[in-house]
N, C-alpha and C. Protein backbone atom coordinates (compact mmCIF):
# COMPACT_ATOMS: atom_id res chain seq x y z
N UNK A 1 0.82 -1.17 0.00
CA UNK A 1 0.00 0.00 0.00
C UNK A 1 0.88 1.26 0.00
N UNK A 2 1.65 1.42 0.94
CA UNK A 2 2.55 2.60 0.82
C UNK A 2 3.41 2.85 -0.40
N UNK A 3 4.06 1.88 -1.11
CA UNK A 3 4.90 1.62 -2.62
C UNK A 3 3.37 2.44 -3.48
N UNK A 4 2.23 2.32 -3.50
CA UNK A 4 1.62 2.80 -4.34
C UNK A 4 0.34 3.97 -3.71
N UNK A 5 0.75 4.40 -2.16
CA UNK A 5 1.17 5.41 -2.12
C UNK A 5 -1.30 5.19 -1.35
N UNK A 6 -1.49 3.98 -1.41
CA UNK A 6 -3.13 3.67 -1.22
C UNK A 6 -3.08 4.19 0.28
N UNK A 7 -4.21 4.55 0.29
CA UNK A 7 -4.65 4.47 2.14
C UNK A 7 -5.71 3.90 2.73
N UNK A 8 -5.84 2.90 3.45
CA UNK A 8 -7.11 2.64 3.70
C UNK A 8 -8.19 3.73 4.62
N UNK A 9 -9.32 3.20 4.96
CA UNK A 9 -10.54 3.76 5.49
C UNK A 9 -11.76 2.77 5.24
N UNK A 10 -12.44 3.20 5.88
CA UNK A 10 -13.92 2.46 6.00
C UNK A 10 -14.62 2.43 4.37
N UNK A 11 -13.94 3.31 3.76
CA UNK A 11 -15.04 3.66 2.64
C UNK A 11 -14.28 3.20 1.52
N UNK A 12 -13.30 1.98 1.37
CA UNK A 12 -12.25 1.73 0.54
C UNK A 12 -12.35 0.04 1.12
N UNK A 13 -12.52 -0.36 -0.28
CA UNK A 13 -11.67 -1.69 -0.13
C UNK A 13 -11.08 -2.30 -1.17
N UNK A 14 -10.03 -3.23 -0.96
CA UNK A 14 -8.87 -3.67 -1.76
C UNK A 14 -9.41 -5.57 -2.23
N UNK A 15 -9.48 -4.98 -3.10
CA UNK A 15 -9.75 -6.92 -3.66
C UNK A 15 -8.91 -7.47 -3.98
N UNK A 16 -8.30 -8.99 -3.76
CA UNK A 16 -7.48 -9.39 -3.84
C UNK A 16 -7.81 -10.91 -5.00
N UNK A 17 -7.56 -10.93 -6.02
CA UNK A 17 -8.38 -11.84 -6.88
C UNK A 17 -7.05 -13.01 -7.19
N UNK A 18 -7.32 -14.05 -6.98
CA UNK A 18 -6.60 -15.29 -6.90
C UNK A 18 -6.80 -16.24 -8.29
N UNK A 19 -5.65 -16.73 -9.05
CA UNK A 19 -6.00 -17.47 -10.12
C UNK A 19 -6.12 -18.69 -9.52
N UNK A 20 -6.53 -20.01 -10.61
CA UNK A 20 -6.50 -21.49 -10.42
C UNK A 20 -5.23 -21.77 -10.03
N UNK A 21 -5.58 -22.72 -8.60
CA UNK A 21 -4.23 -23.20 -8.35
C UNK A 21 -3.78 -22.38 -6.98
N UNK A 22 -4.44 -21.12 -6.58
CA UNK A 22 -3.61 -19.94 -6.00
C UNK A 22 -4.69 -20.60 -5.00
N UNK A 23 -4.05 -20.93 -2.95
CA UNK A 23 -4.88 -20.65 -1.98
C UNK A 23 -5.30 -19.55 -1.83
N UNK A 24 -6.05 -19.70 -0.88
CA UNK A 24 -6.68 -18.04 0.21
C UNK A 24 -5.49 -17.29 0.66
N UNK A 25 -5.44 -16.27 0.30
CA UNK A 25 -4.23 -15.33 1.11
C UNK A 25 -3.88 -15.41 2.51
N UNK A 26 -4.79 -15.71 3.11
CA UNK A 26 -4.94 -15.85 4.52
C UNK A 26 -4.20 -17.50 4.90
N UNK A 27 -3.74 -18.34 3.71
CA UNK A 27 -3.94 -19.85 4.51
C UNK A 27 -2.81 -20.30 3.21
N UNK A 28 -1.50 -20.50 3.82
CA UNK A 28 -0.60 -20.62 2.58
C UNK A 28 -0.34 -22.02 2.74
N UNK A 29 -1.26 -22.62 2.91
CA UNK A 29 -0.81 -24.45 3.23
C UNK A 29 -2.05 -24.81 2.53
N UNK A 30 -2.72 -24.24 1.29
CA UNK A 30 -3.57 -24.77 0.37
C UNK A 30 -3.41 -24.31 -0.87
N UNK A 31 -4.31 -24.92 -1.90
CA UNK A 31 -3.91 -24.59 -2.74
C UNK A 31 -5.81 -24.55 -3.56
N UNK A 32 -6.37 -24.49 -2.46
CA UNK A 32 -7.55 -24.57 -2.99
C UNK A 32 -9.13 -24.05 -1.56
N UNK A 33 -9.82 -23.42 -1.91
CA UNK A 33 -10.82 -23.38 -0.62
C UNK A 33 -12.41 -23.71 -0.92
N UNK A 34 -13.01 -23.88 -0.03
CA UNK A 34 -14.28 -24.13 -0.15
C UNK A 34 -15.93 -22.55 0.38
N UNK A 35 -15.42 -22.11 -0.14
CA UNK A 35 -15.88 -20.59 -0.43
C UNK A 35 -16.02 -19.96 -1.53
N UNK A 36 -16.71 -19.08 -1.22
CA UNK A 36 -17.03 -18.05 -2.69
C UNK A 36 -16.51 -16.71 -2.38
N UNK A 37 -15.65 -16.22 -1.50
CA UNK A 37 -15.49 -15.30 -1.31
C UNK A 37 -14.98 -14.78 0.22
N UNK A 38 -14.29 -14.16 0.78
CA UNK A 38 -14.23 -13.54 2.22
C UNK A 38 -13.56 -12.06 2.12
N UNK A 39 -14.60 -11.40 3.40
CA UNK A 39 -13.95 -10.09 3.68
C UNK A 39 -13.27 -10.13 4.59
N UNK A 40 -12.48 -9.32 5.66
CA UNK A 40 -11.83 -8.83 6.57
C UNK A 40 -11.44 -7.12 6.54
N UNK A 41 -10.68 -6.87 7.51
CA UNK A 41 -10.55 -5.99 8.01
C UNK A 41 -9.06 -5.81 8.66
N UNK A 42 -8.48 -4.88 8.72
CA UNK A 42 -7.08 -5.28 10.14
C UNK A 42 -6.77 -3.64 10.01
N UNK A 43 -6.36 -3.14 11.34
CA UNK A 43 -6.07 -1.37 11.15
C UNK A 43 -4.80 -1.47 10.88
N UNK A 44 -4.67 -0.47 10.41
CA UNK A 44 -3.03 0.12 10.31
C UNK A 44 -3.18 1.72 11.13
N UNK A 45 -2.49 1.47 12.49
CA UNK A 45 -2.61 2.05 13.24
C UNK A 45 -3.85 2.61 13.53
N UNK A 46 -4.52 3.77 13.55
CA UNK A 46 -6.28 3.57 13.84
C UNK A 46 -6.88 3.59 12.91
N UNK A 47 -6.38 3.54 11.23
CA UNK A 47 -7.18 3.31 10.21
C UNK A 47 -7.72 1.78 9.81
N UNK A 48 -8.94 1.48 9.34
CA UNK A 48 -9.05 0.11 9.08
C UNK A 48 -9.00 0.22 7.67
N UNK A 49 -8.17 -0.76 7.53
CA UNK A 49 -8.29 -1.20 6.00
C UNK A 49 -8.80 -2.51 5.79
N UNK A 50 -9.73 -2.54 4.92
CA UNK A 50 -10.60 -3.39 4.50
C UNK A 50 -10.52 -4.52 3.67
N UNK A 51 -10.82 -5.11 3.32
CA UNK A 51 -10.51 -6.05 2.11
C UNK A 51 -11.33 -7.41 1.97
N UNK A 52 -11.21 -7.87 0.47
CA UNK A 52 -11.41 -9.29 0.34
C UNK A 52 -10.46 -10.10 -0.59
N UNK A 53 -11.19 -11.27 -0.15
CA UNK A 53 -10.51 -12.19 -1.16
C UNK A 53 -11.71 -13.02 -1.89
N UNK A 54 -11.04 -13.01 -3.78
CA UNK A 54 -12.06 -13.61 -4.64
C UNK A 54 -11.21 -14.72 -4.75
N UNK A 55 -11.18 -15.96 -4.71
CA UNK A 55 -10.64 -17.03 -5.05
C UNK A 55 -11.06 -17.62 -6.79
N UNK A 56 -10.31 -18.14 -7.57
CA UNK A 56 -10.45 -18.36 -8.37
C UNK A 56 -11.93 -19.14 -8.61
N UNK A 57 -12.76 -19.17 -9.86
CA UNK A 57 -14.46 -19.27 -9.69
C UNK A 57 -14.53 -20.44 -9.58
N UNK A 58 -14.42 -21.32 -8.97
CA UNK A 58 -14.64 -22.73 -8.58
C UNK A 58 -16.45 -22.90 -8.63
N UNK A 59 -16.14 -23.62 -9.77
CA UNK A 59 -18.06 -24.08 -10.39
C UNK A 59 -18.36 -24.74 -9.20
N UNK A 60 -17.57 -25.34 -8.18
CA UNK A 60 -18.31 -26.50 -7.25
C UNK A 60 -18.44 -25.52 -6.06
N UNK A 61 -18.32 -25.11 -6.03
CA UNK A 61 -18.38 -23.82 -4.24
C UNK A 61 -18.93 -22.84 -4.81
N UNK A 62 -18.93 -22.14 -5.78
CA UNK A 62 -19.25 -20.68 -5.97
C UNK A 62 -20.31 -20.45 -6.78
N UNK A 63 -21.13 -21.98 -7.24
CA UNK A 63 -22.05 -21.32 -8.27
C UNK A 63 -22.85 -22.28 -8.36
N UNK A 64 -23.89 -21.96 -8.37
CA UNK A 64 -25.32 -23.03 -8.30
C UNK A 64 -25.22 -23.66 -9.31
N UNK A 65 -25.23 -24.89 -9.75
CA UNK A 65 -25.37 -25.92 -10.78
C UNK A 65 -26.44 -25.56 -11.60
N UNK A 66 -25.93 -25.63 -12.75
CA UNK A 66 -26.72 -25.10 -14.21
C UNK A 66 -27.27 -23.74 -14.49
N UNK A 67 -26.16 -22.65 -13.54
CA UNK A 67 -26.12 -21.15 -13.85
C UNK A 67 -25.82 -20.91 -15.23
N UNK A 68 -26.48 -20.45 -15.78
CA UNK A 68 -26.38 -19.58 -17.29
C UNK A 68 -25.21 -18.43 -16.82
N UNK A 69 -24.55 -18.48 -18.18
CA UNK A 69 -22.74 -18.23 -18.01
C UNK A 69 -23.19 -16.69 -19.42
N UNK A 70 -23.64 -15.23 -18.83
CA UNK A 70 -23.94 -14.37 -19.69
C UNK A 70 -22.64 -13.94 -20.30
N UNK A 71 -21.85 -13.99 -19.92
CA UNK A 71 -20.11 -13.97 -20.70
C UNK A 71 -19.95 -15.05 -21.33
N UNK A 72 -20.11 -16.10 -20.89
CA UNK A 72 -20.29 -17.43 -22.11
C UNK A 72 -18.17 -17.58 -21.16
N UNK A 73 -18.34 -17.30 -19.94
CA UNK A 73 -17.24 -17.76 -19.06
C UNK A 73 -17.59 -18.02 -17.54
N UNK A 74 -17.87 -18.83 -17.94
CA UNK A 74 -18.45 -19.71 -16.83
C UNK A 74 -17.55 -19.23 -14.77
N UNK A 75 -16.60 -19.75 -15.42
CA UNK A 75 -15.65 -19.46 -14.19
C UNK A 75 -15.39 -17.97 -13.72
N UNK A 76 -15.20 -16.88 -14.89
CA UNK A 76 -15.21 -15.59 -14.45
C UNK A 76 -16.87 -14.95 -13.89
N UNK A 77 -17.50 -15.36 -14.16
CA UNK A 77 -18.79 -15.06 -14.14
C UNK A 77 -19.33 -15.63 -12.35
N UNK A 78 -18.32 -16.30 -12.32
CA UNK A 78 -18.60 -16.96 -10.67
C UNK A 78 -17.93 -16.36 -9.49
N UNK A 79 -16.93 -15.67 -10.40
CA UNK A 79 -16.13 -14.73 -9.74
C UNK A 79 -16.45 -13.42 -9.31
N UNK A 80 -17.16 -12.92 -10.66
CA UNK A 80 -17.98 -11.92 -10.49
C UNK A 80 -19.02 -11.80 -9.64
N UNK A 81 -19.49 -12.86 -9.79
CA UNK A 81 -20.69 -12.81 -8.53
C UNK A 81 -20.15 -12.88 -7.47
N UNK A 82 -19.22 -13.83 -6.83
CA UNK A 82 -18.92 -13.53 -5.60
C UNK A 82 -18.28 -12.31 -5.22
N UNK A 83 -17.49 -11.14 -6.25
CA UNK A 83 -17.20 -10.30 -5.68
C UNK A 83 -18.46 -9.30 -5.53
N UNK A 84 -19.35 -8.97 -6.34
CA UNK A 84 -20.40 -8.43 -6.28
C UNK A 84 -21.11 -8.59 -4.86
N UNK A 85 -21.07 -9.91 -4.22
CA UNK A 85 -21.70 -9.78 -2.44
C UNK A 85 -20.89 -9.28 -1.40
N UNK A 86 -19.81 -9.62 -2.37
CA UNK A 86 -18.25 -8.18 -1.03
C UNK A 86 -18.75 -7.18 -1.06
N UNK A 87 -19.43 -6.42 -2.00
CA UNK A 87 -19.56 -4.84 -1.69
C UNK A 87 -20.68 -4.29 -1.34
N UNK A 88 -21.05 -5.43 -0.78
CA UNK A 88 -22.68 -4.85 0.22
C UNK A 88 -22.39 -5.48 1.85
């Protein structure tokens, strides 16, 4: 964050989007999770900075069986949705 100079706050958050193959940021002894998505939080000094993590679109965790794929990409489209419930 500081190299590019970001700041966090309540009204900011940082997505962190993971390809196939890539664990949860949070858990470096996988290589795979059973989720669609997680937020958190951690301050830097009394600011909170916010964040999530999109894990790569895993059809079996992240997306109801026989979802219509409007990109005609199935896997990004699962991605999308799960980041879309981070920002509410």
């Amino acid at each position: 964050m500081a190299l590019k100079k970001w700041t966090g706050g309540s009204a900011r958050c940082f997505f962190v989007f993971t390809s196939s193959g890539e664990g949860p940021w949070f858990d470096s002894t996988s290589s795979s999770c059973a989720y669609a998505a997680y937020h958190g939080y951690f301050l830097s000094g009394t600011t909170p900075v916010v964040s999530a993590n999109v894990p790569y679109g895993d059809l079996n965790n992240c997306q109801v069986g026989g979802t219509l794929s409007p990109n005609s990409d199935p896997v990004a489209d699962a991605a999308a949705t799960s980041a879309s419930h981070e920002f509410t």
